[in-house]
Every structure is written in C-alpha cells, then in structure tokens.
Protein backbone atom coordinates (compact mmCIF):
# COMPACT_ATOMS: atom_id res chain seq x y z
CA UNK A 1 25.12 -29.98 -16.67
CA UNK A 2 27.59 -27.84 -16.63
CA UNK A 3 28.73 -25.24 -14.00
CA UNK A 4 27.40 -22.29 -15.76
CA UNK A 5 23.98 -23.89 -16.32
CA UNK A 6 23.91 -25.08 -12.90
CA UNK A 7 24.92 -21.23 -11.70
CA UNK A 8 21.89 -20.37 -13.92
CA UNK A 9 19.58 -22.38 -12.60
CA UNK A 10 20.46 -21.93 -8.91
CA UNK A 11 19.77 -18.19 -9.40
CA UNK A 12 16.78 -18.81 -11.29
CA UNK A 13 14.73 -20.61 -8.30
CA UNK A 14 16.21 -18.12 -6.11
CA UNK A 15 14.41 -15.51 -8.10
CA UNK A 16 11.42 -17.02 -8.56
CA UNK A 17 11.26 -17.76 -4.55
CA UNK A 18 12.19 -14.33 -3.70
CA UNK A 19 8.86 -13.08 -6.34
CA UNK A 20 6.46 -15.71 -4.68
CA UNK A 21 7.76 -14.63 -1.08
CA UNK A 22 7.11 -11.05 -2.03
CA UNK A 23 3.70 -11.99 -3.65
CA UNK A 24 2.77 -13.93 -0.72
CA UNK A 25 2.80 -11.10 1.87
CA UNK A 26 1.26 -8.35 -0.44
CA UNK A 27 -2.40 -7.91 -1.90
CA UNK A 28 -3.59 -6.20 -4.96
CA UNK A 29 -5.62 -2.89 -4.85
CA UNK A 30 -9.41 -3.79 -6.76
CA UNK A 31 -8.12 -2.57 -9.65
CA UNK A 32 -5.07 -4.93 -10.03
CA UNK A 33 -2.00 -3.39 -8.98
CA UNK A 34 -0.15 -4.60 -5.97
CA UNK A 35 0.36 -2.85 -2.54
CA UNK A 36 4.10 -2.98 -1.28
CA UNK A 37 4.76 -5.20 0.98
CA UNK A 38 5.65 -3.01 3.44
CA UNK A 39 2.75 -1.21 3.62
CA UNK A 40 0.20 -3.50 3.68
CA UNK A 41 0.09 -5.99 6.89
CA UNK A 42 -1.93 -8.85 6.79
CA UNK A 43 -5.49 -8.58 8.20
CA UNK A 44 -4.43 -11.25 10.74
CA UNK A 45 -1.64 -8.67 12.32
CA UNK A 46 -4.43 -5.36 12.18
CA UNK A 47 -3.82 -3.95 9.25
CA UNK A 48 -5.36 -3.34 5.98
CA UNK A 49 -4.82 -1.33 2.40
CA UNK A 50 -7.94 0.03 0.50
CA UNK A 51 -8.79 3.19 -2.00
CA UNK A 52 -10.44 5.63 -0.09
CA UNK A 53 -12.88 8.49 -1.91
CA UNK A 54 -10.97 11.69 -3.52
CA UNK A 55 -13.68 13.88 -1.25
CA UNK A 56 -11.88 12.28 1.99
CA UNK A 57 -8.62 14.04 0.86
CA UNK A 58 -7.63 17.64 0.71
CA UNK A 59 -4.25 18.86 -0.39
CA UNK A 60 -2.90 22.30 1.76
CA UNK A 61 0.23 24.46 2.14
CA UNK A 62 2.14 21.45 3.55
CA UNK A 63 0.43 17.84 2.95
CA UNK A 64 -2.63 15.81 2.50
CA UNK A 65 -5.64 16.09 5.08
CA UNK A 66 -7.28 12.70 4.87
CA UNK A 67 -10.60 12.54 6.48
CA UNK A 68 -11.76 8.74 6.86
CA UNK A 69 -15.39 8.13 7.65
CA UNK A 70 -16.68 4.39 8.80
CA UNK A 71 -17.36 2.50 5.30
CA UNK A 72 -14.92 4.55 3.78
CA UNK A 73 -11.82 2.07 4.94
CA UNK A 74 -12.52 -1.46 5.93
CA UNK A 75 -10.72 -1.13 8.76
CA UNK A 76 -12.59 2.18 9.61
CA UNK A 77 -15.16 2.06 12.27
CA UNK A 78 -15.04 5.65 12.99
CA UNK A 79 -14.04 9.30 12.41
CA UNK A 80 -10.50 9.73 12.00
CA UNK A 81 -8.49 13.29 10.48
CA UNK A 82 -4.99 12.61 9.46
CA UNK A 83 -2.55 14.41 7.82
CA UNK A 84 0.07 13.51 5.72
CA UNK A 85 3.14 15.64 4.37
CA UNK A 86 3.90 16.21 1.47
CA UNK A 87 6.93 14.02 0.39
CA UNK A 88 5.41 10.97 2.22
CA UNK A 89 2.83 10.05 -0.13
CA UNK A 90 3.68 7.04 -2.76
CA UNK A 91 2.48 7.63 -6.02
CA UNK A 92 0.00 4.86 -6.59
CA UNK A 93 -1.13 2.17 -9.53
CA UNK A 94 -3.83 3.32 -10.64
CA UNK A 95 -4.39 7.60 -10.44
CA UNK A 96 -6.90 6.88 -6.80
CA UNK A 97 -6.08 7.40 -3.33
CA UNK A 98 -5.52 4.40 -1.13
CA UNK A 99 -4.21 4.38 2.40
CA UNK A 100 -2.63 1.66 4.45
CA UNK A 101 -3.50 1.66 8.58
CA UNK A 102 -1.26 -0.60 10.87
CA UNK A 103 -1.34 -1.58 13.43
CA UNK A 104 -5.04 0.01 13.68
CA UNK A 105 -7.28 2.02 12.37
CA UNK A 106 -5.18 5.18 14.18
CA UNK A 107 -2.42 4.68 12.42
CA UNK A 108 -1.09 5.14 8.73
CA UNK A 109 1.61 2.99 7.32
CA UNK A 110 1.41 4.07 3.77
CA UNK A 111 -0.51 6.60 1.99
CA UNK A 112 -1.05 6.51 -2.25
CA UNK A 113 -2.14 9.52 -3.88
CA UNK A 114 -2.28 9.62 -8.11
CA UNK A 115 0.83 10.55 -9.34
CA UNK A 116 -0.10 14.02 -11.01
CA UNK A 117 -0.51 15.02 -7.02
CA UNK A 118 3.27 13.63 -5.70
C-alpha cells in the first residue's frame, strides 16, 4: 500500500466515523429528514423534536408566536405561548413546522418553520 492510499484510507474511516457519530445523536422528523444534532437532545437528557400544527403558529411584526397545546408536542403536557424572532427560525426539511424543547417542555432549543416563511 502505498502512502497515498494509506492517507486515503485513513481519511476515509475518519469520515465515515464522524457521519455515524453525527447520525447517532440525531433523529429524523416522520417525514425523513434529519434534525441537527444540536437541536435535538436525546429523550434520555429531556428533550425532544416533533412537527407541531401550522394553527399553533402565528407570524407578527417581529417573530413567530407558537402556541403548544398537550398532544400537540410529545413532550407537551400543557399550555405553553412562546415566541420566537424572526432570524432564529431554521428553515426546515420538509415545508412543516417542528420545534425542539430542551431541557423541558419550557424551553426551545430549535425552532423549523418552511422555508417560504425564513
């Protein structure tokens, strides 16, 4: 083997550990796409990422009012009004709203809104 090949290689499995790390502390949205890792804790550490229904967001002069009712989040188990500027949303995977709470359900970590609305 050669040095190059043996360069090649070397960065290959780092790659490929660095995608499997990254995949390993993520989870994908119902319809496929995946949350960034940053956002979305592990259930085990209190926190969770799910959509949440359009009619539980509102758009004003200055951000997103997000109004989560219990069922509407997993992590949801009652009434909660948050807001959201704009310029913090992440434009998410697939056009729906999904919002991340950690380390409860009081706190956002991430917020997704479609991209037509970032």
């Amino acid at each position: 083997m050669t040095s190059a090949s043996l360069v090649m290689s070397v960065i290959t499995i780092a790659g490929l550990s660095m995608l499997l790390a990254v995949r390993s502390n993520a989870h994908q949205a119902g319809s496929g796409w995946t949350y960034p890792p940053a956002c979305c804790k592990d259930k085990d550490v209190g926190g969770d990422c799910a959509a949440i229904p359009a009619a539980d967001v509102r758009k004003g002069a200055r951000g997103f009012s997000v109004t989560l009712r219990p069922g509407d989040h997993p992590l949801a188990t009652r009434s909660h009004r948050f807001f959201i500027p704009y310029g913090d949303e992440i434009p998410s995977g697939d056009g729906e709203y999904h919002i991340c709470l950690h380390p409860t359900e009081d706190n956002v970590n991430c917020f997704f809104a479609p991209p037509e609305d970032v």
